[in-house]
Protein backbone atom coordinates (compact mmCIF):
# COMPACT_ATOMS: atom_id res chain seq x y z
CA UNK A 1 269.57 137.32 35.71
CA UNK A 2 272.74 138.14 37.57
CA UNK A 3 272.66 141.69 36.53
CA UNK A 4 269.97 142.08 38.79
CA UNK A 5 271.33 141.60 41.59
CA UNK A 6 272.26 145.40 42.87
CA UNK A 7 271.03 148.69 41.83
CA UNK A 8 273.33 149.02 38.76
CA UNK A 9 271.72 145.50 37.48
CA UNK A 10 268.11 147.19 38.04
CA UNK A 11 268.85 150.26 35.84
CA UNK A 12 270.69 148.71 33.05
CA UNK A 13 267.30 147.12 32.20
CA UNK A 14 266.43 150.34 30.78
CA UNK A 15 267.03 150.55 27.44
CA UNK A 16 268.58 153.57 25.83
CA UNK A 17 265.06 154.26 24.09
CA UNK A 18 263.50 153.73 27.68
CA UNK A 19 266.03 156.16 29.09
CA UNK A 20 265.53 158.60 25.93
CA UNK A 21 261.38 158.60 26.13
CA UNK A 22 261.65 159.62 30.16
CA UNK A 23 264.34 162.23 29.56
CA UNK A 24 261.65 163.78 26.81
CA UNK A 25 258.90 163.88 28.86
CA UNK A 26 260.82 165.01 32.01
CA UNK A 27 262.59 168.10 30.16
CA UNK A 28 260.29 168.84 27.81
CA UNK A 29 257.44 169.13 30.36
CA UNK A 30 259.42 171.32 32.83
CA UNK A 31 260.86 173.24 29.71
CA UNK A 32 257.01 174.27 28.52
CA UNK A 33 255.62 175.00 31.74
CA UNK A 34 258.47 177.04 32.72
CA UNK A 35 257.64 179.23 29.33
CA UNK A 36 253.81 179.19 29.71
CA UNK A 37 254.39 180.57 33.35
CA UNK A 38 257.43 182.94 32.37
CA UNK A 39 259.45 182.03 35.23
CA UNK A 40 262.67 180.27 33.20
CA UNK A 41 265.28 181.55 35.61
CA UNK A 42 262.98 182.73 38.13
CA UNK A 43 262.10 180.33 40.62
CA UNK A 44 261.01 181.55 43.98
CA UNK A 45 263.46 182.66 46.59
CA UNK A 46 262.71 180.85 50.10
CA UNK A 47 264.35 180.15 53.14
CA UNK A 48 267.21 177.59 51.80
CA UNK A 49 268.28 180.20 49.26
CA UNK A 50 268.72 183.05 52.27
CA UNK A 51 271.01 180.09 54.04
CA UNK A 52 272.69 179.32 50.75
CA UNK A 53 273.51 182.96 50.34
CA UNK A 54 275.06 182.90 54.01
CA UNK A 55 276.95 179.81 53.20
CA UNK A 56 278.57 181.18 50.05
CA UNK A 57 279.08 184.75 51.79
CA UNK A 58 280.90 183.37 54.97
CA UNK A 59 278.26 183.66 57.06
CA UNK A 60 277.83 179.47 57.13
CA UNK A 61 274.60 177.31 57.65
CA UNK A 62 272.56 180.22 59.19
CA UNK A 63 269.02 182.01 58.44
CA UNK A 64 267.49 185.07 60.69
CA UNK A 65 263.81 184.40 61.26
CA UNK A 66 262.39 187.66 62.72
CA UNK A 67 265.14 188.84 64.45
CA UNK A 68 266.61 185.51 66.16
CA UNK A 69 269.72 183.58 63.69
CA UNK A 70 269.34 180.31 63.54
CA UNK A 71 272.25 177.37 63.24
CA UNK A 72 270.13 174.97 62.77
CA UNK A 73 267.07 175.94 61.03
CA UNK A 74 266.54 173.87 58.37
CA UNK A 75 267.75 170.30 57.46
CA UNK A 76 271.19 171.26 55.67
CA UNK A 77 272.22 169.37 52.19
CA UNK A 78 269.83 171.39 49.92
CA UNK A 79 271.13 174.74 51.07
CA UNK A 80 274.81 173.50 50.49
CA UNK A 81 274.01 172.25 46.85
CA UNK A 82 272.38 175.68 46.13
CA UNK A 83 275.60 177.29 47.89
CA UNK A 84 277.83 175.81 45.63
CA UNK A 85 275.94 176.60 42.34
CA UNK A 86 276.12 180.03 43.54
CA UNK A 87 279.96 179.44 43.75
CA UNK A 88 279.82 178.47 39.84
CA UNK A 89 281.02 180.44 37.02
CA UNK A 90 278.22 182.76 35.61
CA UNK A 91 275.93 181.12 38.00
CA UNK A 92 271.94 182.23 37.08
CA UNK A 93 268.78 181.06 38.94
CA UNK A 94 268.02 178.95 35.70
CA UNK A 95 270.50 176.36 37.42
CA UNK A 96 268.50 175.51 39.98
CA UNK A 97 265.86 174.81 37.58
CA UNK A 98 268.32 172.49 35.56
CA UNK A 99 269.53 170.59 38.54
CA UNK A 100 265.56 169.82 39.69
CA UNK A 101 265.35 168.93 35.96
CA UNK A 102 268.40 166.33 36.26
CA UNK A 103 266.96 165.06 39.90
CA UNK A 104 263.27 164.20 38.38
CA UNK A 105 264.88 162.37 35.22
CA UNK A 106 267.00 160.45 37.73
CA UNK A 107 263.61 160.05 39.66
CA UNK A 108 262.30 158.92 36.86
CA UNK A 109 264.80 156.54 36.18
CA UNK A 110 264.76 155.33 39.61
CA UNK A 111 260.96 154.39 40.25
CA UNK A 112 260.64 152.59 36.89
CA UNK A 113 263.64 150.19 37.80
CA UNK A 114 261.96 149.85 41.50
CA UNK A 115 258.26 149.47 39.31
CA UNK A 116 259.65 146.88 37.15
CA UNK A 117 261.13 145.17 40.16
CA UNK A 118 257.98 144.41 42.04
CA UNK A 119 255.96 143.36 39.90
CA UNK A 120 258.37 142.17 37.36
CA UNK A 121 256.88 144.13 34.29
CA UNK A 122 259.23 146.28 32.09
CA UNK A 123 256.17 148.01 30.72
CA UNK A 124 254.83 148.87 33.98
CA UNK A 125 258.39 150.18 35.09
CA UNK A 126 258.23 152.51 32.24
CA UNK A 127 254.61 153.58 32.48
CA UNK A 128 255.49 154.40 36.34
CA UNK A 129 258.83 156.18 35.75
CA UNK A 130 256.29 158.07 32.70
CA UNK A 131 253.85 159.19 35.61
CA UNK A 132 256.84 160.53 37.72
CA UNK A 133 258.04 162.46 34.96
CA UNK A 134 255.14 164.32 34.87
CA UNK A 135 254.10 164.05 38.56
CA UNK A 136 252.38 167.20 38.44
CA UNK A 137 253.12 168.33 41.78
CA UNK A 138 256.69 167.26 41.25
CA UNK A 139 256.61 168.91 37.95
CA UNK A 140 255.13 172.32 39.30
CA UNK A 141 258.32 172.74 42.67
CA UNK A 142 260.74 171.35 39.95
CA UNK A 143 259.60 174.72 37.63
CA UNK A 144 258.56 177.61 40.07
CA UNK A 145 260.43 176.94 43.00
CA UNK A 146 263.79 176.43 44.45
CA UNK A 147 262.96 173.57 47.08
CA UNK A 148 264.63 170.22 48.16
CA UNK A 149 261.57 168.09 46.67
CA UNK A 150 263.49 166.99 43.45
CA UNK A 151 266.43 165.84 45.56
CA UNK A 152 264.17 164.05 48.36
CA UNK A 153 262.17 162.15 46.05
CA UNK A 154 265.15 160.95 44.34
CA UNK A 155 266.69 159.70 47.66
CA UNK A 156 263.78 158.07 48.38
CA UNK A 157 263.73 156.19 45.23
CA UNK A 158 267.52 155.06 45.55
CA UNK A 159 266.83 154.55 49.79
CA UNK A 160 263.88 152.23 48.29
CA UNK A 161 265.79 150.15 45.58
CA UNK A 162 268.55 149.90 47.61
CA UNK A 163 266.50 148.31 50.43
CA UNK A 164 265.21 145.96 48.15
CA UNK A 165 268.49 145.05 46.41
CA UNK A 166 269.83 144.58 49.74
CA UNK A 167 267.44 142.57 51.11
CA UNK A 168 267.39 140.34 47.84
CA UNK A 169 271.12 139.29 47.92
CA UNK A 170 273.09 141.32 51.28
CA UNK A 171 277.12 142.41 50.32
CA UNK A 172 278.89 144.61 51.88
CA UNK A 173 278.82 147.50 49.30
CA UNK A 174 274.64 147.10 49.90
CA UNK A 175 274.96 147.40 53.11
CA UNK A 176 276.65 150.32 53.41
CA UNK A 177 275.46 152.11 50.36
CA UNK A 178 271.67 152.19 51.65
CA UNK A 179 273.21 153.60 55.17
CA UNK A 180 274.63 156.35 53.29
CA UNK A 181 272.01 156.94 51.67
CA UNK A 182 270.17 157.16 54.41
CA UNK A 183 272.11 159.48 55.54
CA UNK A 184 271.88 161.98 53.29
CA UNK A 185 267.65 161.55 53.19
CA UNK A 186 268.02 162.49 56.52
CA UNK A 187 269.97 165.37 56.07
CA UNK A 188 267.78 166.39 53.38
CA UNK A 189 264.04 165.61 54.81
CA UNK A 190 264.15 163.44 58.02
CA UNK A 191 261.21 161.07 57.41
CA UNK A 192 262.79 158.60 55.08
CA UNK A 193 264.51 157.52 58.21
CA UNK A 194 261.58 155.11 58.61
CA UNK A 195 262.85 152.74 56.04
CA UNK A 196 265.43 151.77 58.53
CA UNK A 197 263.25 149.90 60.99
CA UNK A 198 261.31 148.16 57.68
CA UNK A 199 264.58 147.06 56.02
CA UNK A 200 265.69 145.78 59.86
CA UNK A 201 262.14 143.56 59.59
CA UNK A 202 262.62 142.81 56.53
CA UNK A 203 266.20 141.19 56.66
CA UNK A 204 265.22 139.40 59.63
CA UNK A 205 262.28 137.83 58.45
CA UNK A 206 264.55 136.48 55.27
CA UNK A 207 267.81 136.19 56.98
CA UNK A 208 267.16 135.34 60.03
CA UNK A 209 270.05 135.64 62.46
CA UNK A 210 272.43 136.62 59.97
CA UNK A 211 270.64 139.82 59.11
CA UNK A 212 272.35 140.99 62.40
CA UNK A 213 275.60 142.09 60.45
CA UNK A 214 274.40 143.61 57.62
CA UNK A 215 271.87 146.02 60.09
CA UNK A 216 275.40 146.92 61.99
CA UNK A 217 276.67 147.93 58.73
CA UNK A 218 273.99 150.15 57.43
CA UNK A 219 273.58 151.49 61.16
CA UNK A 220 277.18 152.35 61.06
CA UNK A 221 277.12 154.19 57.42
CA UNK A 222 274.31 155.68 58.85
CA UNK A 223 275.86 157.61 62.09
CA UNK A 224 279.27 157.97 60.16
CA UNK A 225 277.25 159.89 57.37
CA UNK A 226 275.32 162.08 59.96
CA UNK A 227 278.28 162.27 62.16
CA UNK A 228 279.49 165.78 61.01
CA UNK A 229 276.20 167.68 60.90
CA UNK A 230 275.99 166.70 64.37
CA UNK A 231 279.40 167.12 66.11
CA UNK A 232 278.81 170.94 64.38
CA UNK A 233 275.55 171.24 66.26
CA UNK A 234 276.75 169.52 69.36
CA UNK A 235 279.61 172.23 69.23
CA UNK A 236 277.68 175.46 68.30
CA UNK A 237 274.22 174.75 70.37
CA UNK A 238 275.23 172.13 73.11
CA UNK A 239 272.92 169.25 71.63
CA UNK A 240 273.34 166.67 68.26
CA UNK A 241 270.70 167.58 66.77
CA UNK A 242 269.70 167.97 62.54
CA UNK A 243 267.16 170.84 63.63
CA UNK A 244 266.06 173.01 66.55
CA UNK A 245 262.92 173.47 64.36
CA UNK A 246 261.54 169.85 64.92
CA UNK A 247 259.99 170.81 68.31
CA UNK A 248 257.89 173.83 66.93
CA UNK A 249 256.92 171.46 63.74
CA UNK A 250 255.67 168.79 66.06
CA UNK A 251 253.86 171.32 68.22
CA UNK A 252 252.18 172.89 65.28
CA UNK A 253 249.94 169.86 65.30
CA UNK A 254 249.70 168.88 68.70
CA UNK A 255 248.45 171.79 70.96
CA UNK A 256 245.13 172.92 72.34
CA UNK A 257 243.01 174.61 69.22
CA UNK A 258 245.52 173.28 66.90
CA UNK A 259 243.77 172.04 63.41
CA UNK A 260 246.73 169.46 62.18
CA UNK A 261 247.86 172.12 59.54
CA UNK A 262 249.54 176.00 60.12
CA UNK A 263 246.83 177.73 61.65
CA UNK A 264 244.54 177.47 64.93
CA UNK A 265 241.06 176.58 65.26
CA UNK A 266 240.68 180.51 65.65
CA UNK A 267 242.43 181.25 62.71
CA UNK A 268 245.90 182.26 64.72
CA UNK A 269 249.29 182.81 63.57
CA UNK A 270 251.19 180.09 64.94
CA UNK A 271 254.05 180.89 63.00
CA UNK A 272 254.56 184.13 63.66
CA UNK A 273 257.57 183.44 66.59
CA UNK A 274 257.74 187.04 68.11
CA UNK A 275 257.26 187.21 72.03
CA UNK A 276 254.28 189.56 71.13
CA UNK A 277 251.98 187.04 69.44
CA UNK A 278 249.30 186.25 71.62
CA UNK A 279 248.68 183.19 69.98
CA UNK A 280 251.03 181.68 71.18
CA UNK A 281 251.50 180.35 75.04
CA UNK A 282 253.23 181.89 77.24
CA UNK A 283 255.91 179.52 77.95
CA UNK A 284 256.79 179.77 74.70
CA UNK A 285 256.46 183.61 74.27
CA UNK A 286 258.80 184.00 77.29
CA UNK A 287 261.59 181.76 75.75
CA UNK A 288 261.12 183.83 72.12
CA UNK A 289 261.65 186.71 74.13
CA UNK A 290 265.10 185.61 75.73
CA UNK A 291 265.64 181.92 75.17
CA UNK A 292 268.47 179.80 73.24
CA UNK A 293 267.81 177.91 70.27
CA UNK A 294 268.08 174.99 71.83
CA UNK A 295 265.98 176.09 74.36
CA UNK A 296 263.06 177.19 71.78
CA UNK A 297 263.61 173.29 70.48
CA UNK A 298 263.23 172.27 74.22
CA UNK A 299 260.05 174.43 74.73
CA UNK A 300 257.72 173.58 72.11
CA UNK A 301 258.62 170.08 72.19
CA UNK A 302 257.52 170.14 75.99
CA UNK A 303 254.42 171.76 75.20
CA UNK A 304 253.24 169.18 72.85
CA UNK A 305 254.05 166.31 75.09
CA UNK A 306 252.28 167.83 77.83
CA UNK A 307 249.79 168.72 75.57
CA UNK A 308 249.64 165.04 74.39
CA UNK A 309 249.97 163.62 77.60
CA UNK A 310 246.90 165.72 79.17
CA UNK A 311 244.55 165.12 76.43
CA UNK A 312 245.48 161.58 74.88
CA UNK A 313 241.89 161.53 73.08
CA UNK A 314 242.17 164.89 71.35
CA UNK A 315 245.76 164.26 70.93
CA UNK A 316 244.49 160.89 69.29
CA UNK A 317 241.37 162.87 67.19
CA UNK A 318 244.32 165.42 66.07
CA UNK A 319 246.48 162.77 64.80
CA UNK A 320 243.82 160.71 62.48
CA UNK A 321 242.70 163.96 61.02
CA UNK A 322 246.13 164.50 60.16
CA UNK A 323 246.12 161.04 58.69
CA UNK A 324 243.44 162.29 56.93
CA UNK A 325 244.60 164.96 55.11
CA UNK A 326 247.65 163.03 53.98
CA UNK A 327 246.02 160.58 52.24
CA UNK A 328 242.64 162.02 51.20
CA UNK A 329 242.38 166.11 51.80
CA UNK A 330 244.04 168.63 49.94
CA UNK A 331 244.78 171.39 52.31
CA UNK A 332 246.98 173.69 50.87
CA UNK A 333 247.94 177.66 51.76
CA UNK A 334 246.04 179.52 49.15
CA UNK A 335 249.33 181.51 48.91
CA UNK A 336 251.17 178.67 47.76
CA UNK A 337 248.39 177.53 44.95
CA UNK A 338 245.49 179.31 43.15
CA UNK A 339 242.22 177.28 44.43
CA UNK A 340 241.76 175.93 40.70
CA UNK A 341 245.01 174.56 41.06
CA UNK A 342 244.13 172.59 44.60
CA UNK A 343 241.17 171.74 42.69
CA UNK A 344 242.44 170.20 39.58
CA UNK A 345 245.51 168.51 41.72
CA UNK A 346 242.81 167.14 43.93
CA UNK A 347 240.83 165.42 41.01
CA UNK A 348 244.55 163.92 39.80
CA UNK A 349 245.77 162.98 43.35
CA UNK A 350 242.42 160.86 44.25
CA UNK A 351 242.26 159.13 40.60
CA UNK A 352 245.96 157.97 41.32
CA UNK A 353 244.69 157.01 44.79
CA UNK A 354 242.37 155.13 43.60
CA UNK A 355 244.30 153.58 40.61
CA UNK A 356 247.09 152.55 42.56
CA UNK A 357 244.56 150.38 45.07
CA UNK A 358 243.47 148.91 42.27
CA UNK A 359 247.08 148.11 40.96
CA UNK A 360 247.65 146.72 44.58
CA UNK A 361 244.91 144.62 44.42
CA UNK A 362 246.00 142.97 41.11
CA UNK A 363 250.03 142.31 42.51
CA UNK A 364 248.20 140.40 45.07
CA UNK A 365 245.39 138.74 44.07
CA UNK A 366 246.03 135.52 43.42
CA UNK A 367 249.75 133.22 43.60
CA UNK A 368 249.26 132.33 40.07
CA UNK A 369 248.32 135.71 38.41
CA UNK A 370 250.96 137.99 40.42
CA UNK A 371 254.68 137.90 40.66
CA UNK A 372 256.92 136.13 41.92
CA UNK A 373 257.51 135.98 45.83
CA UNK A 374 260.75 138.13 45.69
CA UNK A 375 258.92 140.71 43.41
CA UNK A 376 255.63 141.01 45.66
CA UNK A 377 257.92 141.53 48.98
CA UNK A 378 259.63 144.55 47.16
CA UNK A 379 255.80 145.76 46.73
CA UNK A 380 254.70 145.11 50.02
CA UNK A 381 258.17 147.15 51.32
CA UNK A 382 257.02 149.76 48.84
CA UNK A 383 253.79 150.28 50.55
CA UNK A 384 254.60 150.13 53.76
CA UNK A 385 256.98 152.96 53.56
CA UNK A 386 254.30 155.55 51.99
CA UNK A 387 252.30 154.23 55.24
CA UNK A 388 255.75 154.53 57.33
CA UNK A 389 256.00 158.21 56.08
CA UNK A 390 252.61 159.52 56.43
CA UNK A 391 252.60 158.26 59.91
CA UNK A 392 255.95 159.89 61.04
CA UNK A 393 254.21 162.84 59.33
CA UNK A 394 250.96 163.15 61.14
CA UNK A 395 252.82 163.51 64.19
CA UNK A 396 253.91 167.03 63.42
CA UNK A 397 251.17 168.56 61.31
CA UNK A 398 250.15 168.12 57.76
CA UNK A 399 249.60 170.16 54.55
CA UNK A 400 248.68 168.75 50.97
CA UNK A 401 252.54 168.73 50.40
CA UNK A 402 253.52 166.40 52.28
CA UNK A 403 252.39 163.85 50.23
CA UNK A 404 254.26 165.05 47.31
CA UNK A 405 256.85 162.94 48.74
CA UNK A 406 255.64 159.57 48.43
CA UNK A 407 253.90 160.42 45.28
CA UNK A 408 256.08 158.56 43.40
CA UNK A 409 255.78 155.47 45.16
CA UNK A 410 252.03 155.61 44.67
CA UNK A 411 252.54 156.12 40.87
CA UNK A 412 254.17 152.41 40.75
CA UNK A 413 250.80 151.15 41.89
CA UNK A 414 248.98 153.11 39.66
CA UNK A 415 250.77 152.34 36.63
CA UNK A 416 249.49 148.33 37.72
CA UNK A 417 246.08 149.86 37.73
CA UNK A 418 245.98 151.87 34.40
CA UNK A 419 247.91 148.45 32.80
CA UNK A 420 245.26 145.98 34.76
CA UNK A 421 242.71 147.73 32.83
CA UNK A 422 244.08 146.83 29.43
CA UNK A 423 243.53 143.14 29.31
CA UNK A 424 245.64 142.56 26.67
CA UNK A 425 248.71 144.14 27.62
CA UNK A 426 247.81 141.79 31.46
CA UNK A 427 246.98 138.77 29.38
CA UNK A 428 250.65 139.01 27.84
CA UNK A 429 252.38 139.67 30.84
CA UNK A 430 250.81 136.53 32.77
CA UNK A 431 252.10 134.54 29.59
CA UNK A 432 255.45 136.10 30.17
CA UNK A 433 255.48 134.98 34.19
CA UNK A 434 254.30 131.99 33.19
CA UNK A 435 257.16 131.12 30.64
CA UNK A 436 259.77 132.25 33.74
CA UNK A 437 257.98 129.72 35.63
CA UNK A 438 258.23 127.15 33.35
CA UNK A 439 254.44 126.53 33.60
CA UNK A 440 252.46 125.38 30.34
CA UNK A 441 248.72 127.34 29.35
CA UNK A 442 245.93 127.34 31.90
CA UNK A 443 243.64 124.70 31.51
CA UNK A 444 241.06 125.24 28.82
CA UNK A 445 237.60 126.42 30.15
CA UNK A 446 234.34 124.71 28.65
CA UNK A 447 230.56 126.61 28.95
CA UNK A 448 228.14 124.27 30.74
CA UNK A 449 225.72 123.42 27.63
């Protein structure tokens, strides 16, 4: 078992048929449904492919949103990795599709090793890394658009298993691997920053006072890792910052008449940031009109404080219904997805809801039946970082979307339900835990005559 003991260990119990099944059902899936929909070296152009075009023309990490350039606009790794496949020989659009292709097979990869290793199952490792493979809203951005999903769900997955192998035996390379990593989540989507605060819990409660050293060390790969985005945006716009769009994100969904999601009770277009868009207040239309970046970061982020801070029960009401949608709605733009598409996603999403609570309960129902204490800690970690995320979400505002993030996650806990539902396959596994144990049969069971 001393294989196991970092991420390397975890993956290499794959087997080369293991690895061969998910890369089937990951390609061949995107490779159909990019045919049926005719867009094989069309996905959709959006904002990170104007900033990627900048990039690669000289114009660096920049993106002009209705007349006012941005530094700062978006979080910055998934523009860079499309800038330099625009630098490649004979570059086509049908790259990005074949890089989103590689990042859910490595996704794939990932969250089976992570499945396997909380609840110490090799078949339910491969049924979840299965269900990520064809994730179908990871499936459908993977296909038809160019966006940093792939890539953030496959940081997640490593930020996850890295947690857990660092938690299960702390070294040095650990240590600073999952800071790094965390890192570059951050720099890609700024919520998995949560699972620094769990793993600091987490190695305390197992190490004790020793877990001290191995926090400075991911802390440290942490801040060296974000260290240059920031010094360039303490330089250009006076302030270390990843964004100067986090402000107007959080005040989305925390203003008066705001629903959680993109538009106002009233149906207004909060997005539109022109000084002429009376939907907007006028604080904010006067620093539109003649402001700084920094000082549109500065001015929304006010408004929802003092939004917040004037009207803690609606701020309160705002926030559960975000909570809301996250887990259970499926709000969506209809310009983003037909409504038979919401539709038929929201039948999937809430039968791998429900699933996965089911595969939950089963991990932890009884001492005997579930896995071993290491094993159910890596679950419990697992779940409270989907929990972690939608929280640090529902802050700002909320869209179906969002979720797609920690979809993944989920599917480990719904491949335990689908596989708790097949006694058999259960029956043999408790055999198999057993055996590890070194415990004989249960007790035999005699009907009262």
């Amino acid at each position: 078992m001393k294989s196991e003991g970092n991420i390397r260990g975890a993956l290499a119990a794959l087997s080369p048929r293991h690895l061969l099944f998910l890369g089937v059902a990951t390609f061949g899936s995107r490779l159909l449904l990019a045919l049926y929909l005719g867009v094989w070296g069309k996905p959709e152009t959006w904002e990170y492919d104007v900033i990627a075009a900048n990039i690669a023309g000289g114009a660096g990490h920049t993106f002009d949103r209705s007349g006012f350039v941005y530094a700062a606009y978006s979080p910055p790794i998934w523009s860079y990795v499309l800038a330099f496949l625009l630098g490649l020989p004979g570059s086509t659009r049908a790259n990005i599709q074949v890089l989103q292709a590689l990042f859910c097979f490595g996704s794939a990869i990932i969250y089976a090793a992570l499945a396997r290793r909380m609840s110490a199952d090799t078949t339910n490792g491969l049924l979840a890394g299965f269900l990520v493979a064809l994730q179908p809203s990871l499936l459908y951005y993977s296909v038809v658009k160019s966006d940093p999903l792939p890539l953030n769900v496959l940081l997640l997955g490593l930020i996850a298993l890295a947690a857990v192998e660092l938690v299960r035996k702390p070294r040095l390379p650990s240590a600073l691997g999952l800071g790094l990593l965390l890192a570059l989540g951050v720099l890609a989507r700024g919520t998995p920053i949560v699972a620094l605060p769990l793993v600091a819990v987490w190695l305390v409660a197992r190490w004790r006072g020793r877990a001290a050293v191995w926090l400075a060390l991911a802390a440290g790969a942490l801040a060296l890792g974000l260290s240059p985005w920031l010094i360039r945006n303490e330089r250009l716009l006076g302030r270390a910052l990843i964004t100067t769009t986090a402000g107007e994100n959080f005040w989305r969904g925390n203003h008066q008449g705001a629903t959680g999601g993109v538009a106002d009770e009233d149906g207004g277009p909060i997005t539109d940031l022109i000084p002429s868009n009376e939907s907007l207040p006028g604080t904010i239309r006067s620093v539109l009109s003649s402001g700084t970046e920094a000082d549109r970061q500065d001015v929304f982020l006010n408004e929802a404080l003092t939004f917040i801070r004037e009207n803690p029960l609606s701020a309160a009401s705002l926030f559960a219904r975000k909570m809301r949608t996250f887990w259970w709605r499926i709000d969506s733009d209809p310009r983003d997805y037909s409504p038979a598409a919401a539709l038929a996603y929201e039948v999937i999403f809430r039968t791998e809801l429900v699933l996965a609570l089911f595969g939950a309960f089963t991990l932890f129902r009884s001492p005997r039946e579930s896995p071993p204490a290491p094993h159910r800690a890596a679950a419990v970690f697992s779940i409270a970082l989907m929990v972690a995320i939608s929280v640090l979400q529902s802050m700002f505002y909320v869209q179906g979307r969002h979720r797609f993030l920690i979809e993944p996650l989920l599917l480990m806990f719904t491949a335990c339900g689908i596989l708790a539902l097949i006694p058999g396959v259960v029956r043999g596994e408790r055999r198999r835990r057993r055996s590890r144990r070194g415990e004989g049969p249960p007790p035999a069971r005699f009907s009262r005559r």
